[in-house]
ModelCIF file with pLDDT and N, C-alpha, C, O atoms, coordinates in Angstrom:
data_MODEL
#
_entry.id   MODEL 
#
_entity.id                         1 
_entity.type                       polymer 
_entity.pdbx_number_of_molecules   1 
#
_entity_poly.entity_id                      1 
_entity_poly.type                           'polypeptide(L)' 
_entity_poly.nstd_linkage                   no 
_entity_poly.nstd_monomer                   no 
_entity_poly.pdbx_seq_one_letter_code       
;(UNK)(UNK)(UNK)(UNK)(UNK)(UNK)(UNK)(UNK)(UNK)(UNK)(UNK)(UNK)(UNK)(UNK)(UNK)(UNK)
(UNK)(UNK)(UNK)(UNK)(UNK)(UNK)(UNK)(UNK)(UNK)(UNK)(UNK)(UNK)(UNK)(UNK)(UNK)(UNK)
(UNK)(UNK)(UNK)(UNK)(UNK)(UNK)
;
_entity_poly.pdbx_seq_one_letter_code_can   XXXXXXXXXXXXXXXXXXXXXXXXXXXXXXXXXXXXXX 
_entity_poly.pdbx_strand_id                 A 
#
loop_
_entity_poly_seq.entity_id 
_entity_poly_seq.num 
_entity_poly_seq.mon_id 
_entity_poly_seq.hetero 
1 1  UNK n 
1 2  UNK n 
1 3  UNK n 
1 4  UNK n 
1 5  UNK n 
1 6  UNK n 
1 7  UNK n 
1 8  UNK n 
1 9  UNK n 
1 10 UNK n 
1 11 UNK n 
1 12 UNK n 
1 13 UNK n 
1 14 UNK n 
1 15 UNK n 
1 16 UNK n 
1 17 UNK n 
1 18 UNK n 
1 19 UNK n 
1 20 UNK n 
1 21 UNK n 
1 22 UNK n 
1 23 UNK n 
1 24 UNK n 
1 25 UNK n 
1 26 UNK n 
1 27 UNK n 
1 28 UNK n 
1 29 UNK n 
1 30 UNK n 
1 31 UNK n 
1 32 UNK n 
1 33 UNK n 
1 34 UNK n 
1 35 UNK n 
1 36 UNK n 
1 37 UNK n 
1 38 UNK n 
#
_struct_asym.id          A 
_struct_asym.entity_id   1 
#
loop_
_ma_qa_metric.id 
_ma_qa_metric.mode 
_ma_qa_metric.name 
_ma_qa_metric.software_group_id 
_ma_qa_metric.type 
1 global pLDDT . pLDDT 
2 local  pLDDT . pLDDT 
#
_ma_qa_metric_global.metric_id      1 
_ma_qa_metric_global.metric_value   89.74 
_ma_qa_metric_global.model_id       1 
_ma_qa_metric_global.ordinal_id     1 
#
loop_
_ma_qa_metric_local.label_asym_id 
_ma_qa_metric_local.label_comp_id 
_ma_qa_metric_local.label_seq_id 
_ma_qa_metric_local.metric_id 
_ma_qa_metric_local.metric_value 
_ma_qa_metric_local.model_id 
_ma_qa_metric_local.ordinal_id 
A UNK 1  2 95.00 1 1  
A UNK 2  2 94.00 1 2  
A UNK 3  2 96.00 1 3  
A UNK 4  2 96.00 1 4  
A UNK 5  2 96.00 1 5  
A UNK 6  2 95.00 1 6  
A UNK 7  2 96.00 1 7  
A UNK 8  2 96.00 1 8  
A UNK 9  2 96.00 1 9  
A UNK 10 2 95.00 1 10 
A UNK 11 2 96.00 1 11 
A UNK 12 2 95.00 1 12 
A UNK 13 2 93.00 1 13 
A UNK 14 2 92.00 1 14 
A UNK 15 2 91.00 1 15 
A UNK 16 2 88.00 1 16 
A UNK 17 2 86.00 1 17 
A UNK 18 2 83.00 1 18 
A UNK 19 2 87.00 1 19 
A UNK 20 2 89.00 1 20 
A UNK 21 2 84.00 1 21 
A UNK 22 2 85.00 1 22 
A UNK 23 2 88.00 1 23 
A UNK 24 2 86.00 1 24 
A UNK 25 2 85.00 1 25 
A UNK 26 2 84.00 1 26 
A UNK 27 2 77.00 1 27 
A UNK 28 2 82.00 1 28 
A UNK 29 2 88.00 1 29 
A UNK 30 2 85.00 1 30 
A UNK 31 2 83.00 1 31 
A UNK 32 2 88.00 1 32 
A UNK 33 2 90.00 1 33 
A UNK 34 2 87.00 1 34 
A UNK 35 2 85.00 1 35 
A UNK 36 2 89.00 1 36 
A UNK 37 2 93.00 1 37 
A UNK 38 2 96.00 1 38 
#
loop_
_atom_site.group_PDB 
_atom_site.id 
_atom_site.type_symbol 
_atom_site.label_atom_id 
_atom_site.label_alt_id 
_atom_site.label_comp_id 
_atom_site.label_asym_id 
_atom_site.label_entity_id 
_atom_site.label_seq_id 
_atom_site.pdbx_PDB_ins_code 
_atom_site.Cartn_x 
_atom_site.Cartn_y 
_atom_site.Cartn_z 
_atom_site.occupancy 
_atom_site.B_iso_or_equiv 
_atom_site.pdbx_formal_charge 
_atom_site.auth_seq_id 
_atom_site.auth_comp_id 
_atom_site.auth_asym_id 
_atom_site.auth_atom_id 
_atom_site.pdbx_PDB_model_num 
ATOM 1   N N  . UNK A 1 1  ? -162.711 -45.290 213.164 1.00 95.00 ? 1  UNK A N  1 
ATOM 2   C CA . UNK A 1 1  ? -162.738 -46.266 214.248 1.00 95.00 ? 1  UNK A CA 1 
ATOM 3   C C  . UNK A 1 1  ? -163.918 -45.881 215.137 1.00 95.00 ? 1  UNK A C  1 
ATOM 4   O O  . UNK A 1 1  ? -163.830 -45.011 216.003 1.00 95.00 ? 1  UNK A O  1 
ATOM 5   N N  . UNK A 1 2  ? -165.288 -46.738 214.814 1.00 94.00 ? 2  UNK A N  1 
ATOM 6   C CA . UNK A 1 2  ? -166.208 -46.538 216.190 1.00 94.00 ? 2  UNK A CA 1 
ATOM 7   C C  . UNK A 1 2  ? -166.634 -46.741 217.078 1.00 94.00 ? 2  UNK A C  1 
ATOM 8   O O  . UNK A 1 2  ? -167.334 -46.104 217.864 1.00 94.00 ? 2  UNK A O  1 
ATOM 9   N N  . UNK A 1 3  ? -165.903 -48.501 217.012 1.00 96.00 ? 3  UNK A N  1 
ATOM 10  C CA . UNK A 1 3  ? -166.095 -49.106 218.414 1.00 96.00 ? 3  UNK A CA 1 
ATOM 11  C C  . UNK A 1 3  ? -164.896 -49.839 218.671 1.00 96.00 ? 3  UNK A C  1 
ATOM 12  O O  . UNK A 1 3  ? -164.208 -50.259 217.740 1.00 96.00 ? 3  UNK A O  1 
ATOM 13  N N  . UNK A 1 4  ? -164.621 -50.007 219.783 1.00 96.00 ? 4  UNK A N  1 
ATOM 14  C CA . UNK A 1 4  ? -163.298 -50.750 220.361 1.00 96.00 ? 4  UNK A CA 1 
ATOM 15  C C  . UNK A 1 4  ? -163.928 -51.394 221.556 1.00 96.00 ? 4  UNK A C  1 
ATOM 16  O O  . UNK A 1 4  ? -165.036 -51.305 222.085 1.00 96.00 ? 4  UNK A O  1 
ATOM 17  N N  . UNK A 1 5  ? -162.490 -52.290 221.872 1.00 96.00 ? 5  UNK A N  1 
ATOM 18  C CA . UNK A 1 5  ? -162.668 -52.676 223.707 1.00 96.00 ? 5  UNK A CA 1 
ATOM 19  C C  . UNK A 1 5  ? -161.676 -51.649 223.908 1.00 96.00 ? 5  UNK A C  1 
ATOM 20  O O  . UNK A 1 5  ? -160.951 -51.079 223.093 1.00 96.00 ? 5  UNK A O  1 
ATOM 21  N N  . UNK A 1 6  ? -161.851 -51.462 225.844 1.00 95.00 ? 6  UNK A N  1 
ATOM 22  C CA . UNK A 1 6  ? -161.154 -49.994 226.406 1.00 95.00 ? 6  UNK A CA 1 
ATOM 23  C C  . UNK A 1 6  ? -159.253 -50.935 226.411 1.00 95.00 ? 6  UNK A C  1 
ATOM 24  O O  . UNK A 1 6  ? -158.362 -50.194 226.827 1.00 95.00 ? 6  UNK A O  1 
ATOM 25  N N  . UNK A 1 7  ? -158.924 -51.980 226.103 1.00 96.00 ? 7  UNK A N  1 
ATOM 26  C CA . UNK A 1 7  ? -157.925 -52.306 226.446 1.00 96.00 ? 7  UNK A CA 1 
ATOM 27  C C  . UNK A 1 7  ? -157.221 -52.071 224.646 1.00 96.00 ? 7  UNK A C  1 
ATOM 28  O O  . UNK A 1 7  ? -156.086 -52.363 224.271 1.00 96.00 ? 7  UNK A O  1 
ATOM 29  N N  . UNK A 1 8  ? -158.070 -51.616 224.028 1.00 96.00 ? 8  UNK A N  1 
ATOM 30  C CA . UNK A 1 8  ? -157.428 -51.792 222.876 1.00 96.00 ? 8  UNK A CA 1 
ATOM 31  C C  . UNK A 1 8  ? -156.115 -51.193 222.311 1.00 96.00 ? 8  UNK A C  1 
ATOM 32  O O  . UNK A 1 8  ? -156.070 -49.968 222.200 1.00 96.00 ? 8  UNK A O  1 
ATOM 33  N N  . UNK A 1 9  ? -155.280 -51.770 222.025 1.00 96.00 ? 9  UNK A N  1 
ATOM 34  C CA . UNK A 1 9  ? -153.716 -51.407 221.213 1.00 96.00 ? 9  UNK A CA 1 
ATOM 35  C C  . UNK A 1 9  ? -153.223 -52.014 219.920 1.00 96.00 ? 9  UNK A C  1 
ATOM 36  O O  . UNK A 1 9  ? -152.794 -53.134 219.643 1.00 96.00 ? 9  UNK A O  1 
ATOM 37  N N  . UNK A 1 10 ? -153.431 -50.868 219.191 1.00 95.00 ? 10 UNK A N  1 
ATOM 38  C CA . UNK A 1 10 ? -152.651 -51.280 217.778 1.00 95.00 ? 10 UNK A CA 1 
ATOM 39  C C  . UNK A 1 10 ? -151.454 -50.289 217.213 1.00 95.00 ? 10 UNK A C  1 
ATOM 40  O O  . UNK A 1 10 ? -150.988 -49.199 217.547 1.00 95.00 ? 10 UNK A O  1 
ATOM 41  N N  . UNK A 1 11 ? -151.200 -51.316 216.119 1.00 96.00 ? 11 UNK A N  1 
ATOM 42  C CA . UNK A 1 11 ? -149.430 -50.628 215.672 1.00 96.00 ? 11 UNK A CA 1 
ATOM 43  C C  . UNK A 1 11 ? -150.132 -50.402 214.431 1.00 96.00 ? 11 UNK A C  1 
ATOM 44  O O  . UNK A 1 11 ? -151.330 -50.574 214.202 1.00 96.00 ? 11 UNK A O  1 
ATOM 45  N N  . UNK A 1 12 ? -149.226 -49.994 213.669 1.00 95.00 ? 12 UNK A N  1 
ATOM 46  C CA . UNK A 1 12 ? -149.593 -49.927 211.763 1.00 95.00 ? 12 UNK A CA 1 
ATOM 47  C C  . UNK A 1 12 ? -149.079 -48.566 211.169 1.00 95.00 ? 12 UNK A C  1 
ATOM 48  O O  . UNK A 1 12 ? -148.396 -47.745 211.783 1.00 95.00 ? 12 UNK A O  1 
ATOM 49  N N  . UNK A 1 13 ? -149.374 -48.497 210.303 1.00 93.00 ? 13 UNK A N  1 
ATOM 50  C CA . UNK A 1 13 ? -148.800 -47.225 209.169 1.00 93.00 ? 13 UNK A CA 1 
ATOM 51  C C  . UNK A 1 13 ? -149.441 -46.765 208.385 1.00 93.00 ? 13 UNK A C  1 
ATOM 52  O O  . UNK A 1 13 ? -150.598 -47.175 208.287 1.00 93.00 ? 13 UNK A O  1 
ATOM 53  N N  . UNK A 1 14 ? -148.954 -45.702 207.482 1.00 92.00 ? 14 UNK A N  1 
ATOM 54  C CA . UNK A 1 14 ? -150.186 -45.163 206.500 1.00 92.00 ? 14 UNK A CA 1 
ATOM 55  C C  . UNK A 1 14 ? -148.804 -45.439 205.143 1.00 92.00 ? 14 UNK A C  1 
ATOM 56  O O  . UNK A 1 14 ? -147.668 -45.088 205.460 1.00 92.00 ? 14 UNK A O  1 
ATOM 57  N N  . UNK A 1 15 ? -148.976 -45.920 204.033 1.00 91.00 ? 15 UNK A N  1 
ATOM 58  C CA . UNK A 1 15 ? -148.339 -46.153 203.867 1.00 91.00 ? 15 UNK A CA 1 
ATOM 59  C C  . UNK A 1 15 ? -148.477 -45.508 202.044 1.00 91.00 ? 15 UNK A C  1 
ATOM 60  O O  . UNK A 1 15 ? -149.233 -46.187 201.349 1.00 91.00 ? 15 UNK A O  1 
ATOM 61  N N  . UNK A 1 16 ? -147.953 -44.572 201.499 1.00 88.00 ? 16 UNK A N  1 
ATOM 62  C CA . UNK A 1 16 ? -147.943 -43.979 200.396 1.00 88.00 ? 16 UNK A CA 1 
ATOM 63  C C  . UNK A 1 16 ? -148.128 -44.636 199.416 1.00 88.00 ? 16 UNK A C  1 
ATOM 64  O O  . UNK A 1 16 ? -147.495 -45.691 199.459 1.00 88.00 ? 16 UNK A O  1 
ATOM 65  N N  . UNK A 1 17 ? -148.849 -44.473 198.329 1.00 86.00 ? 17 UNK A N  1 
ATOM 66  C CA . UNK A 1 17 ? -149.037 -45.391 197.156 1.00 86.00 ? 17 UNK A CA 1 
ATOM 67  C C  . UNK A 1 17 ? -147.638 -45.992 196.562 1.00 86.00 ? 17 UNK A C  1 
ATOM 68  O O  . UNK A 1 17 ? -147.524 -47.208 196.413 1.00 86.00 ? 17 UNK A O  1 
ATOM 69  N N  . UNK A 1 18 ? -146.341 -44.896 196.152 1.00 83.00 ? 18 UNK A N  1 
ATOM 70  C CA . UNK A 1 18 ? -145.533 -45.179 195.857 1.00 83.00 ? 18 UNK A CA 1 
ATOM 71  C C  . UNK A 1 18 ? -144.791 -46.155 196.227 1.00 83.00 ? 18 UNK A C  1 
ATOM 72  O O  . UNK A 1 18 ? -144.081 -46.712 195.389 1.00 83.00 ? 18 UNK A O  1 
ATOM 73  N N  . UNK A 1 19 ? -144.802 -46.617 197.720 1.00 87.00 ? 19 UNK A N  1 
ATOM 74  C CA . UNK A 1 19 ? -144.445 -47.875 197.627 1.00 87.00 ? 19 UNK A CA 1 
ATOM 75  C C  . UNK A 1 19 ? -145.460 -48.889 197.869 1.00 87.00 ? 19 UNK A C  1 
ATOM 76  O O  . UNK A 1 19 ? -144.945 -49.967 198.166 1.00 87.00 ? 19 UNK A O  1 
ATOM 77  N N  . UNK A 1 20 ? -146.935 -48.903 197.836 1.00 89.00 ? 20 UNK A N  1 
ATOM 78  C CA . UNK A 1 20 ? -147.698 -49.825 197.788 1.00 89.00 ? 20 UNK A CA 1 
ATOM 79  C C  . UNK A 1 20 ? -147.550 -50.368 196.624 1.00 89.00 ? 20 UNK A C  1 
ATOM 80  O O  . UNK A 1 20 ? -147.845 -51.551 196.457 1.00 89.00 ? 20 UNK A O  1 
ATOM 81  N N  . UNK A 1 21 ? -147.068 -49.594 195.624 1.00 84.00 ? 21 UNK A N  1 
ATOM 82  C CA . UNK A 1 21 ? -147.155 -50.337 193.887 1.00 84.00 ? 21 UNK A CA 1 
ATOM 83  C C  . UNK A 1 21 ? -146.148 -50.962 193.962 1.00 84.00 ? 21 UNK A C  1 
ATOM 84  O O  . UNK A 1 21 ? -145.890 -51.734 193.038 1.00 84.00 ? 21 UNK A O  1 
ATOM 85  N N  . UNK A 1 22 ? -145.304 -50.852 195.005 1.00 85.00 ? 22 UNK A N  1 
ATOM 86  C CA . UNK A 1 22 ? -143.563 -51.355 194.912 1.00 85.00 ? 22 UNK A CA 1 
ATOM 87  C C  . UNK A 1 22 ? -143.954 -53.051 195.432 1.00 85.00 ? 22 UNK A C  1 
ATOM 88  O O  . UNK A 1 22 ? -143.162 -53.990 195.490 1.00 85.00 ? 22 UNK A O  1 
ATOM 89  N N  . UNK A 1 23 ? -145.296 -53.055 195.738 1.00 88.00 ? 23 UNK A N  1 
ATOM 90  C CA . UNK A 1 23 ? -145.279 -54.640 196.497 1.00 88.00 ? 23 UNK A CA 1 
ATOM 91  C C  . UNK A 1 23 ? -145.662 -55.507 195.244 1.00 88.00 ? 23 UNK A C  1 
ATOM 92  O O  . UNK A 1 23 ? -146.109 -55.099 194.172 1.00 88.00 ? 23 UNK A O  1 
ATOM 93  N N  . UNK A 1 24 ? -145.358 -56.918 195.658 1.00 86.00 ? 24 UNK A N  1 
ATOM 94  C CA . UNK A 1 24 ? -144.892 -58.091 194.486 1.00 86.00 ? 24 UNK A CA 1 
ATOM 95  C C  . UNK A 1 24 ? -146.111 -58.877 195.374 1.00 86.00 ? 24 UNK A C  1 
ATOM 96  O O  . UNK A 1 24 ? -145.999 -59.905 196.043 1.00 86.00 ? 24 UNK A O  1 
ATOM 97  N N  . UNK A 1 25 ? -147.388 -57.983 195.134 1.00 85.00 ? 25 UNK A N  1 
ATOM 98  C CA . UNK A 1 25 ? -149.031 -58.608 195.257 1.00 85.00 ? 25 UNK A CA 1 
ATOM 99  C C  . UNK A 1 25 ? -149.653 -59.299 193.909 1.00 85.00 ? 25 UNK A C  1 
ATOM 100 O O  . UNK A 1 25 ? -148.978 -59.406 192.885 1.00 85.00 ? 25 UNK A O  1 
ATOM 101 N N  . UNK A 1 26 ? -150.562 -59.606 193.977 1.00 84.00 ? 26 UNK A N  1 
ATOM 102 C CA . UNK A 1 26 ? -151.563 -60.124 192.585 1.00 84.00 ? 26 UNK A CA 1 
ATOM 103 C C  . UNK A 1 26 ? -152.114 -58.758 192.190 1.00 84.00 ? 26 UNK A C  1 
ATOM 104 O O  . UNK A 1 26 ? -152.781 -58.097 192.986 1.00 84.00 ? 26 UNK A O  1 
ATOM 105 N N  . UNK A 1 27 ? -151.848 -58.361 191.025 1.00 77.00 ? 27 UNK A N  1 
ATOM 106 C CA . UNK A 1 27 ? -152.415 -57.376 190.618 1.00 77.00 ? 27 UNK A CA 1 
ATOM 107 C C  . UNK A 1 27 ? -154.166 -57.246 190.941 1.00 77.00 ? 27 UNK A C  1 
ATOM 108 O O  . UNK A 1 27 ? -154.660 -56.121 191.010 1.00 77.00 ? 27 UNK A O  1 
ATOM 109 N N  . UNK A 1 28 ? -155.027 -58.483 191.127 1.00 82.00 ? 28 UNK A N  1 
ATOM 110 C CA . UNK A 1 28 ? -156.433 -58.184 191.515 1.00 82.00 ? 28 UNK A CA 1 
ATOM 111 C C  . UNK A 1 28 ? -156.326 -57.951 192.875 1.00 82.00 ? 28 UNK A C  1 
ATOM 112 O O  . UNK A 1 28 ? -157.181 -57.210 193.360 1.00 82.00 ? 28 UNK A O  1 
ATOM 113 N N  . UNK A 1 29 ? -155.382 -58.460 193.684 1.00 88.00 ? 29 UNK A N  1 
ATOM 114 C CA . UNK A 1 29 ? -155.350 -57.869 194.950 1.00 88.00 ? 29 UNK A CA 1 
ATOM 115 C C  . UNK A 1 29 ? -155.452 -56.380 195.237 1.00 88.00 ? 29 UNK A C  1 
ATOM 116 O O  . UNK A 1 29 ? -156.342 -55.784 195.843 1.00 88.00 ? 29 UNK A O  1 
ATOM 117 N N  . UNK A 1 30 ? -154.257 -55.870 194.623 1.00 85.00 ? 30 UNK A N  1 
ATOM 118 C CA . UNK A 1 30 ? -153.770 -54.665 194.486 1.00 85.00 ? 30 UNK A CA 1 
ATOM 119 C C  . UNK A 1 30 ? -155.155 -53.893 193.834 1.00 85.00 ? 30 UNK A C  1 
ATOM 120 O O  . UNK A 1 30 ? -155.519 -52.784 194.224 1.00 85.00 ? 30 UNK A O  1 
ATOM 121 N N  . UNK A 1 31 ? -155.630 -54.418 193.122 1.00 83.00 ? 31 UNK A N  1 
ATOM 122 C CA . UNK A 1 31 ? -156.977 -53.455 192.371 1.00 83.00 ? 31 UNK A CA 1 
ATOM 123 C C  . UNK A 1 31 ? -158.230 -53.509 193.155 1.00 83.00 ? 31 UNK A C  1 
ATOM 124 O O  . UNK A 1 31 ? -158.876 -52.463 193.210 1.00 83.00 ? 31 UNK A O  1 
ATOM 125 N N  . UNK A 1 32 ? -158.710 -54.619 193.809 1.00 88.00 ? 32 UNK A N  1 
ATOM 126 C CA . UNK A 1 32 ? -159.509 -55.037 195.156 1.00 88.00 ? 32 UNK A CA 1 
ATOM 127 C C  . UNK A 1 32 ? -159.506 -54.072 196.254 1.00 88.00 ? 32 UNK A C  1 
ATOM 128 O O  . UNK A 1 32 ? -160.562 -53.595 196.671 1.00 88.00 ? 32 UNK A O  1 
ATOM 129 N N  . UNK A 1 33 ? -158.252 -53.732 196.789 1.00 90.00 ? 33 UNK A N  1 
ATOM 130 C CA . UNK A 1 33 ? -157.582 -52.903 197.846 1.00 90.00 ? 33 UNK A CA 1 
ATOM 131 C C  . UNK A 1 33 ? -158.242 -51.687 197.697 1.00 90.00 ? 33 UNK A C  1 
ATOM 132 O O  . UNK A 1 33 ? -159.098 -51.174 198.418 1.00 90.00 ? 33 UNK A O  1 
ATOM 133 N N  . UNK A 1 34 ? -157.513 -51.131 196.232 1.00 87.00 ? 34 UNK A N  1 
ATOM 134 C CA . UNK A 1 34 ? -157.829 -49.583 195.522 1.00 87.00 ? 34 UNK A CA 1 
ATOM 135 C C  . UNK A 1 34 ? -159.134 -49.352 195.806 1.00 87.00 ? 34 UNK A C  1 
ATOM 136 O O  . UNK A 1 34 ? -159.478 -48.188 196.011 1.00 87.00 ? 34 UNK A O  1 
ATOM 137 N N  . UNK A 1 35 ? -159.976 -50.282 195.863 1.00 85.00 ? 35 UNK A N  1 
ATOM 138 C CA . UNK A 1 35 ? -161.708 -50.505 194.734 1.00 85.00 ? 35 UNK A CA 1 
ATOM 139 C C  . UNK A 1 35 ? -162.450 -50.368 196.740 1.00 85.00 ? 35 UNK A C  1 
ATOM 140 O O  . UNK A 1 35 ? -163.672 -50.437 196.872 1.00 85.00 ? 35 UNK A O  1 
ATOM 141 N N  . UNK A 1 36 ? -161.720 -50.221 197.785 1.00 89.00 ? 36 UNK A N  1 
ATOM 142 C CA . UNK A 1 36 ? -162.355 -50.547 198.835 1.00 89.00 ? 36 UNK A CA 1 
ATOM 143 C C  . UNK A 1 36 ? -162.930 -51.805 199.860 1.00 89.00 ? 36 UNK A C  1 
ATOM 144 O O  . UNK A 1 36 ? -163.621 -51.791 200.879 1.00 89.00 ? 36 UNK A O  1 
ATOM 145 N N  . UNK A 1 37 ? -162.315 -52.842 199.098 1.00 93.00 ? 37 UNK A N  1 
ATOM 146 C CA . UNK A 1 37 ? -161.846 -53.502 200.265 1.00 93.00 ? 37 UNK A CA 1 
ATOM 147 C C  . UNK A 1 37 ? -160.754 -53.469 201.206 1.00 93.00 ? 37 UNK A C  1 
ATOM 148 O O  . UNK A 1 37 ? -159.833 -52.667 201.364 1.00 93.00 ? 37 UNK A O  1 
ATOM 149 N N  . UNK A 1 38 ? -161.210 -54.952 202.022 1.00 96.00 ? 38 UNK A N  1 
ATOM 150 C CA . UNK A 1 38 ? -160.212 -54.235 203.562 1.00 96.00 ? 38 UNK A CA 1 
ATOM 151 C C  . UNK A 1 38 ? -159.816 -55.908 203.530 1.00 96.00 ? 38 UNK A C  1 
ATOM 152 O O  . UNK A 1 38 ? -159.052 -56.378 204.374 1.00 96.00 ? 38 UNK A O  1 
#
């Protein structure tokens, strides 16, 4: 993270592969993701 506004607030998670594979995505999604997109 290198730039923000000073009011900035976020939520989120880090979330283990094991259940990222558990999601009912498009497999090119899921391979897109892996490959470094955002």
């Amino acid at each position: 993270l290198d730039d923000a506004s000073s009011d900035l607030v976020y939520a989120g998670g880090h979330l283990p592969l094991v259940h990222f594979f558990r999601l009912r995505l498009p497999s090119d999604l899921q391979a897109r993701l892996m490959q470094g997109a955002t």
